[in-house]
Protein backbone atom coordinates (compact mmCIF):
# COMPACT_ATOMS: atom_id res chain seq x y z
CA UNK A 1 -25.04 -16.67 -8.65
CA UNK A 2 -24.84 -13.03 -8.83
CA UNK A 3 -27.50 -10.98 -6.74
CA UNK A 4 -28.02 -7.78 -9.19
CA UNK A 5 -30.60 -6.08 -7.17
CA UNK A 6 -28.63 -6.82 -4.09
CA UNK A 7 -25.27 -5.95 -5.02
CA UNK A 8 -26.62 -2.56 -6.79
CA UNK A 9 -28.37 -1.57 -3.47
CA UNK A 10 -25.38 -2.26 -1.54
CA UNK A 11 -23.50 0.03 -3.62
CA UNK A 12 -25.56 2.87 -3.67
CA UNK A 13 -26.01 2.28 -0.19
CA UNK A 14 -22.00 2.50 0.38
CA UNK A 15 -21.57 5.57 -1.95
CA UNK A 16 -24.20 7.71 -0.24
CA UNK A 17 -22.62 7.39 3.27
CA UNK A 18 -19.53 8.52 2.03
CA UNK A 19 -18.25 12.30 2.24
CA UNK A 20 -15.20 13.27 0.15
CA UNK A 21 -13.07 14.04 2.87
CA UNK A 22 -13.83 10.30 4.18
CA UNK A 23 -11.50 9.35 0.97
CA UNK A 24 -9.18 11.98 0.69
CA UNK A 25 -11.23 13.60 -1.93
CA UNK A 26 -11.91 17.47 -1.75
CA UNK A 27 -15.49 18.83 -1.30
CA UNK A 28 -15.03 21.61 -3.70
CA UNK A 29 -17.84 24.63 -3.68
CA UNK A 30 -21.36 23.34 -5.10
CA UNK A 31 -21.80 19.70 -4.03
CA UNK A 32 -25.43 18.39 -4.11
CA UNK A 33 -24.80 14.89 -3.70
CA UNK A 34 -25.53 12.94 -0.84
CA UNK A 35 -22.49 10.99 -0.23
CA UNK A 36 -19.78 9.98 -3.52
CA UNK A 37 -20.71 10.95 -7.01
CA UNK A 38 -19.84 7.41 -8.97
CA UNK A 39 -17.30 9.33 -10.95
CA UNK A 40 -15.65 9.52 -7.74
CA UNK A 41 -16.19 5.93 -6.55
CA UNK A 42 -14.89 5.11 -10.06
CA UNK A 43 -12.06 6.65 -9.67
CA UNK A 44 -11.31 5.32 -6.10
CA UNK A 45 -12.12 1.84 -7.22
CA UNK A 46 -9.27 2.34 -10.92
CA UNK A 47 -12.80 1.71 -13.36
CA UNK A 48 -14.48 3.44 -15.96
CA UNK A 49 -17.85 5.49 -14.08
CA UNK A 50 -19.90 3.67 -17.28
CA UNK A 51 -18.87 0.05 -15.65
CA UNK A 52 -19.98 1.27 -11.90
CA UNK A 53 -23.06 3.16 -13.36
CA UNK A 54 -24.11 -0.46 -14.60
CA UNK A 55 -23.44 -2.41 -11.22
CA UNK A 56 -25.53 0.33 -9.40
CA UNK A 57 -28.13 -0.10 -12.44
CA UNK A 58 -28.37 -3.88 -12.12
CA UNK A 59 -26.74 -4.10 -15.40
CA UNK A 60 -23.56 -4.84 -17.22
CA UNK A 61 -21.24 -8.45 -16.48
CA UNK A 62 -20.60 -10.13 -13.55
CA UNK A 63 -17.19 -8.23 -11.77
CA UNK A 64 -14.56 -10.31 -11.20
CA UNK A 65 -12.58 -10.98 -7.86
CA UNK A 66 -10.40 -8.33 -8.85
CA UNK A 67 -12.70 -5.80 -10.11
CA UNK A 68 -14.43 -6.54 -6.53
CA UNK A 69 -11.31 -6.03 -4.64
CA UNK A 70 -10.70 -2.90 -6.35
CA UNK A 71 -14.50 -1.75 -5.35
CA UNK A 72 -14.04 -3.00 -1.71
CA UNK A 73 -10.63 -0.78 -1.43
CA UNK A 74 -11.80 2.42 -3.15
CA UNK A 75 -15.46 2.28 -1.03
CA UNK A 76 -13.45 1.77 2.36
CA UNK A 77 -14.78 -1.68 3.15
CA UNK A 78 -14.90 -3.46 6.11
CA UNK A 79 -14.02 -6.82 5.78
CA UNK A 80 -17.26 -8.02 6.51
CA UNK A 81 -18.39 -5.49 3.97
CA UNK A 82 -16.17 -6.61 1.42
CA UNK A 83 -17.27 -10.93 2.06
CA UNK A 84 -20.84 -9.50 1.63
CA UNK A 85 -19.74 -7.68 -1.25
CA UNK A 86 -18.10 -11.27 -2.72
CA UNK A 87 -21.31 -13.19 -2.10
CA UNK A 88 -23.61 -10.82 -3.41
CA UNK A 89 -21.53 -10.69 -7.05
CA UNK A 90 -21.33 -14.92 -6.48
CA UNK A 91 -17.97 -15.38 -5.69
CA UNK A 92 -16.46 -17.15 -2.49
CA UNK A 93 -14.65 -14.15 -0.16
CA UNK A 94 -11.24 -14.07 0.10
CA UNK A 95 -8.65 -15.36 2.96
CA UNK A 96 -8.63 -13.08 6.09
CA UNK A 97 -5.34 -12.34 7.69
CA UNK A 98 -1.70 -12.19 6.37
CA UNK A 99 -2.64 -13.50 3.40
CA UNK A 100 -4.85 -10.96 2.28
CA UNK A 101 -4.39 -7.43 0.68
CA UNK A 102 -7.34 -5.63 1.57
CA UNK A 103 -6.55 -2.02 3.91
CA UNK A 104 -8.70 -1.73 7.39
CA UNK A 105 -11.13 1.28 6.46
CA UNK A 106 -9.30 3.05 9.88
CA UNK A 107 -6.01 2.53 8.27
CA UNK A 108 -6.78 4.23 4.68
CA UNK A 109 -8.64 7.38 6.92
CA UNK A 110 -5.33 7.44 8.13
CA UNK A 111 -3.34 7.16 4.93
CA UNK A 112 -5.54 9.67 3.30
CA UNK A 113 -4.90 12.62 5.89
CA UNK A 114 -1.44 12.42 5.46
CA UNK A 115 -1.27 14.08 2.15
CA UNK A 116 1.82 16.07 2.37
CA UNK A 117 4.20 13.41 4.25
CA UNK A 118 5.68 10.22 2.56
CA UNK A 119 3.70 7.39 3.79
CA UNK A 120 2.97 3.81 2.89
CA UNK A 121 0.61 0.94 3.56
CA UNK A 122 3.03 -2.53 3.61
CA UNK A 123 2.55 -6.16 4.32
CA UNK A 124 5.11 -7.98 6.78
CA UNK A 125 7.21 -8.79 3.82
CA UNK A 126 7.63 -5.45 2.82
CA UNK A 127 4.85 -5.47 -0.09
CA UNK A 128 3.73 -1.91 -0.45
CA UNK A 129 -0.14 -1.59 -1.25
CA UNK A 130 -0.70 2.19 -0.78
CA UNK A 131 1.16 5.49 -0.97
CA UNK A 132 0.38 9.15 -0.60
CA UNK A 133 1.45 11.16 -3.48
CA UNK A 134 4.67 12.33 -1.82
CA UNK A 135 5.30 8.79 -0.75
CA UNK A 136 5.41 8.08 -4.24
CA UNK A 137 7.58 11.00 -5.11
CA UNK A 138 10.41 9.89 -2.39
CA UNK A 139 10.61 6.31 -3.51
CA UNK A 140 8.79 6.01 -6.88
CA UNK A 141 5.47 3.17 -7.33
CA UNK A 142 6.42 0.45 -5.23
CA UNK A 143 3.18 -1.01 -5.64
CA UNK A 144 3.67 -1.65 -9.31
CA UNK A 145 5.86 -4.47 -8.97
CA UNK A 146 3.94 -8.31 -9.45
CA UNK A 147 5.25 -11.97 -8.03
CA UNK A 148 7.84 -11.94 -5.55
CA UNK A 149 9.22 -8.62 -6.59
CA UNK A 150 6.31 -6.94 -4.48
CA UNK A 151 8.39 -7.82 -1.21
CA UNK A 152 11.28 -4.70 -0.90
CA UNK A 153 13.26 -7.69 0.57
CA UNK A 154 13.43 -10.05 -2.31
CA UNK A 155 14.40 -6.91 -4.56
CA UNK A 156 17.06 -5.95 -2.36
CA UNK A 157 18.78 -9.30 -2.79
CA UNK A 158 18.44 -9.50 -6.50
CA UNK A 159 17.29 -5.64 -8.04
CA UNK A 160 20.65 -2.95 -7.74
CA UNK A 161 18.81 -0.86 -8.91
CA UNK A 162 17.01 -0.78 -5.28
CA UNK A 163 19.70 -0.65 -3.18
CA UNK A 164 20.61 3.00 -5.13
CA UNK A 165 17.37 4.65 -2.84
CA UNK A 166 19.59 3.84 0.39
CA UNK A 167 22.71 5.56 1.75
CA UNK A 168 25.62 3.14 0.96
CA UNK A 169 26.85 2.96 4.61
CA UNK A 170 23.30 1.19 5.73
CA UNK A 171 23.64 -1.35 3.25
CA UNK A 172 25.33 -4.13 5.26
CA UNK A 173 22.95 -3.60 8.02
CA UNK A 174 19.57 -3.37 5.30
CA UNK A 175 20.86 -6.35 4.21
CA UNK A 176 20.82 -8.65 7.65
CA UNK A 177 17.53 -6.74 8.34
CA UNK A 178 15.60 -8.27 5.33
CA UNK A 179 17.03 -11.64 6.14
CA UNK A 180 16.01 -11.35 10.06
CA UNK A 181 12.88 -10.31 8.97
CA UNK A 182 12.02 -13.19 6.83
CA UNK A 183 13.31 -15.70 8.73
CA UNK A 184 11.14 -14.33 11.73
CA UNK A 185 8.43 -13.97 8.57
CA UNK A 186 8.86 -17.80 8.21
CA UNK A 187 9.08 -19.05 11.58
CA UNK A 188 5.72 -17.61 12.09
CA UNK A 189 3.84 -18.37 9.06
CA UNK A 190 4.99 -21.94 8.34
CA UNK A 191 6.79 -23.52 5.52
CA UNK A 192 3.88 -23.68 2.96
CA UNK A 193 3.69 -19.47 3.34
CA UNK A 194 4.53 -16.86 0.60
CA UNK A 195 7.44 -15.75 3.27
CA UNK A 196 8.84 -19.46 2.88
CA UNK A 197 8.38 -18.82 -0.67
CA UNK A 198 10.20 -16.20 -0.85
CA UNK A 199 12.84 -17.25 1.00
CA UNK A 200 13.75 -20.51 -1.23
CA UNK A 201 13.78 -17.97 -4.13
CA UNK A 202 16.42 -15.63 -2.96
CA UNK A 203 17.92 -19.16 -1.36
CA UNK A 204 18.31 -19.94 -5.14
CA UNK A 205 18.90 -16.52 -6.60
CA UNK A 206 21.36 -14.93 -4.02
CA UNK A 207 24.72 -15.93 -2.16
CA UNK A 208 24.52 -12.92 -0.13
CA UNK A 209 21.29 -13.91 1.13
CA UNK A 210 22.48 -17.05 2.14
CA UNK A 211 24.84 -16.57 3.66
CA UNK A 212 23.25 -14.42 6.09
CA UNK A 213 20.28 -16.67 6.24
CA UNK A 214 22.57 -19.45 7.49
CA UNK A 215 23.17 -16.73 10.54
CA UNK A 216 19.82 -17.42 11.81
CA UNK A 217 19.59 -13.77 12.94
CA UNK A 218 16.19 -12.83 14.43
CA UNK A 219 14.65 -10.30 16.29
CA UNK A 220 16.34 -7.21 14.25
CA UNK A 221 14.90 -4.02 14.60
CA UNK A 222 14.67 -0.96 11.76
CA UNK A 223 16.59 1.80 12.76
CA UNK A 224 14.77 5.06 13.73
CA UNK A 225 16.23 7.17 10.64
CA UNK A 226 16.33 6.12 7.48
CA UNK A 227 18.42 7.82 4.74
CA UNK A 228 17.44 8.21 0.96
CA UNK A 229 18.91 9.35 -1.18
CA UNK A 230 16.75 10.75 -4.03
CA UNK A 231 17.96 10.96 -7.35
CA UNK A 232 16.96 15.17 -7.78
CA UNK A 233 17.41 16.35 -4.02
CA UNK A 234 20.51 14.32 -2.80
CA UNK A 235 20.64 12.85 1.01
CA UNK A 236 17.49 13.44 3.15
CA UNK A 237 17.28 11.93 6.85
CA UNK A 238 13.54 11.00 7.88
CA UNK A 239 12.56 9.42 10.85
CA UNK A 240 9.99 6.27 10.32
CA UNK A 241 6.93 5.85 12.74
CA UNK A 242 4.82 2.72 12.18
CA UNK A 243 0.83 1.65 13.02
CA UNK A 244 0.42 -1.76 12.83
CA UNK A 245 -3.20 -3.61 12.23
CA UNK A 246 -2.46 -6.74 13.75
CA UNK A 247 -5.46 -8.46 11.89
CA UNK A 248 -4.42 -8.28 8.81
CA UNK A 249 -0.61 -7.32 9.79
CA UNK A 250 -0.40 -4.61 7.72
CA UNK A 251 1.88 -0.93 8.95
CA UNK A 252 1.10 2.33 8.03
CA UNK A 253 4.99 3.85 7.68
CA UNK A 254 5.07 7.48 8.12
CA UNK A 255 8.18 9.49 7.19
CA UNK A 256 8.77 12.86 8.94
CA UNK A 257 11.90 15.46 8.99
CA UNK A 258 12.98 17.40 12.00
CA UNK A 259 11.46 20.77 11.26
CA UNK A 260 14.28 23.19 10.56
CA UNK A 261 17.11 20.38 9.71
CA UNK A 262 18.40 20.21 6.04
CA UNK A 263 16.24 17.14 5.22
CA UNK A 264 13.27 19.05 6.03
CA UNK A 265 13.86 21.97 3.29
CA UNK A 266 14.82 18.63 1.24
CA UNK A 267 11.50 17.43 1.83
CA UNK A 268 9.56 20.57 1.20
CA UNK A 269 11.72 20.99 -2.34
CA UNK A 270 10.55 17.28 -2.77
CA UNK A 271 6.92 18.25 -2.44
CA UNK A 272 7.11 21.19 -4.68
CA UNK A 273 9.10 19.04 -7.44
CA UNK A 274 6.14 16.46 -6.98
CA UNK A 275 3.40 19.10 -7.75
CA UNK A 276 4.91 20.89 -11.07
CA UNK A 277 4.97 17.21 -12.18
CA UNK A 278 1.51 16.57 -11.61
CA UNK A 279 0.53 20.13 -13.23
CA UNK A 280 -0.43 21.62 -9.56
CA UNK A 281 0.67 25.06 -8.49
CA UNK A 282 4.41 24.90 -8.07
């Protein structure tokens, strides 16, 4: 059963100890709030501010388990925070661990200071659940994609249309990668996991990813530079640095250009390109 009064005092209680910069958010010139206004929270959290008015008013439906997990993400939850948060609106929390979505509060301050580099929150199987803007502008919205298709290496074995973001000579190698990952994804998780899963899919869907799953190569490591190549720029060399949360085993992939090179002034052009497109100063 839902607690109203509880779940609206957490919330308020959450918003107010927030600052803008917390969430990426600007302060701006005249701010009297203490802590988020809920147009901001609503915003962080993808709602209307009239539906998180109402939770904070003891009003309105009950959420549901996604409009929670949307509320836990956007208010930078712990996930003891975000169980509470379950109980309180009378649902059972989700799974901890590998299975789970939800971002470490450290690892979205992280993600949100990093506003003018590509970067990306992943799972293990490549599932992308947060960019920065110009993370989004290098690769497009990875984290639109639903089922199986969330996992970069299941569309690599069955998209072309992903392969086109890569140079052409690190296809053979992106290729074993995937397939060393998974299997190593697998091995670790059992045969009743969403890696296994995904596995017997492309196991169906793919003879190049069987064959190199019959290899039984493991232990394969990303390269340090990664080339893209971006549909309005060309070529552009970035070298990939990863945090990983090994709670939830989640990385935070950061993408950086050797000041000076070509793929830096790529990268700057990228970010300019990226704001006339969103109607910023260009």
């Amino acid at each position: 059963m839902i607690d109203r009064t509880g779940l609206a005092g957490f919330l308020r209680r959450r918003r107010e100890s927030l600052q803008p910069e917390d969430v990426g958010l600007p302060r701006g010139q005249r701010r009297r709030t203490n802590g988020l206004r809920r147009e901001e929270v609503a915003s962080l959290c993808h709602m209307s501010t009239d539906y998180y008015a109402r939770l904070e008013q003891e009003r309105g439906p009950q959420p549901s388990t996604q409009m929670l997990a949307s509320i836990a993400q956007g208010l930078h939850l712990s996930l003891d925070e975000r169980d509470h948060l379950f109980s309180l609106a009378g649902h059972n929390p989700p799974a901890r661990g590998v299975a789970s979505d939800h971002i470490s509060p450290g690892m979205l301050r992280v993600l949100d200071r990093l506003s003018d580099t590509p970067a990306e929150i992943v799972t293990e199987l490549g599932e992308t659940l947060r960019q920065t803007p110009l993370g989004v502008a290098l690769t497009g919205d990875t984290t639109r994609y639903t089922g199986p298709e969330r996992s970069i290496g299941y569309r690599w074995f069955t998209d072309p249309e992903t392969r086109r973001l890569y140079a052409p000579d690190d296809h053979d190698f992106l290729s074993r990668l995937f397939a060393s990952g998974l299997r190593g994804a697998v091995t670790r998780r059992g045969p009743q996991s969403r890696a296994a899963q995904v596995a017997d899919l492309l196991a169906a869907r793919s003879a190049e990813f069987r064959a190199l799953w019959d290899t039984h190569e493991v232990g394969l490591r990303p390269r340090d530079i990664k080339t893209f190549i971006h549909p309005q720029v060309g070529a552009i060399e970035l070298n990939c640095q990863s945090l990983l949360d090994p709670d939830q085993s989640h990385m935070l992939l950061v993408y950086t250009a050797v000041p000076g090179s070509e793929s830096y002034e790529k990268l700057q052009l990228l970010s300019v390109i990226n704001a006339q497109s969103l109607g910023g100063p260009g």
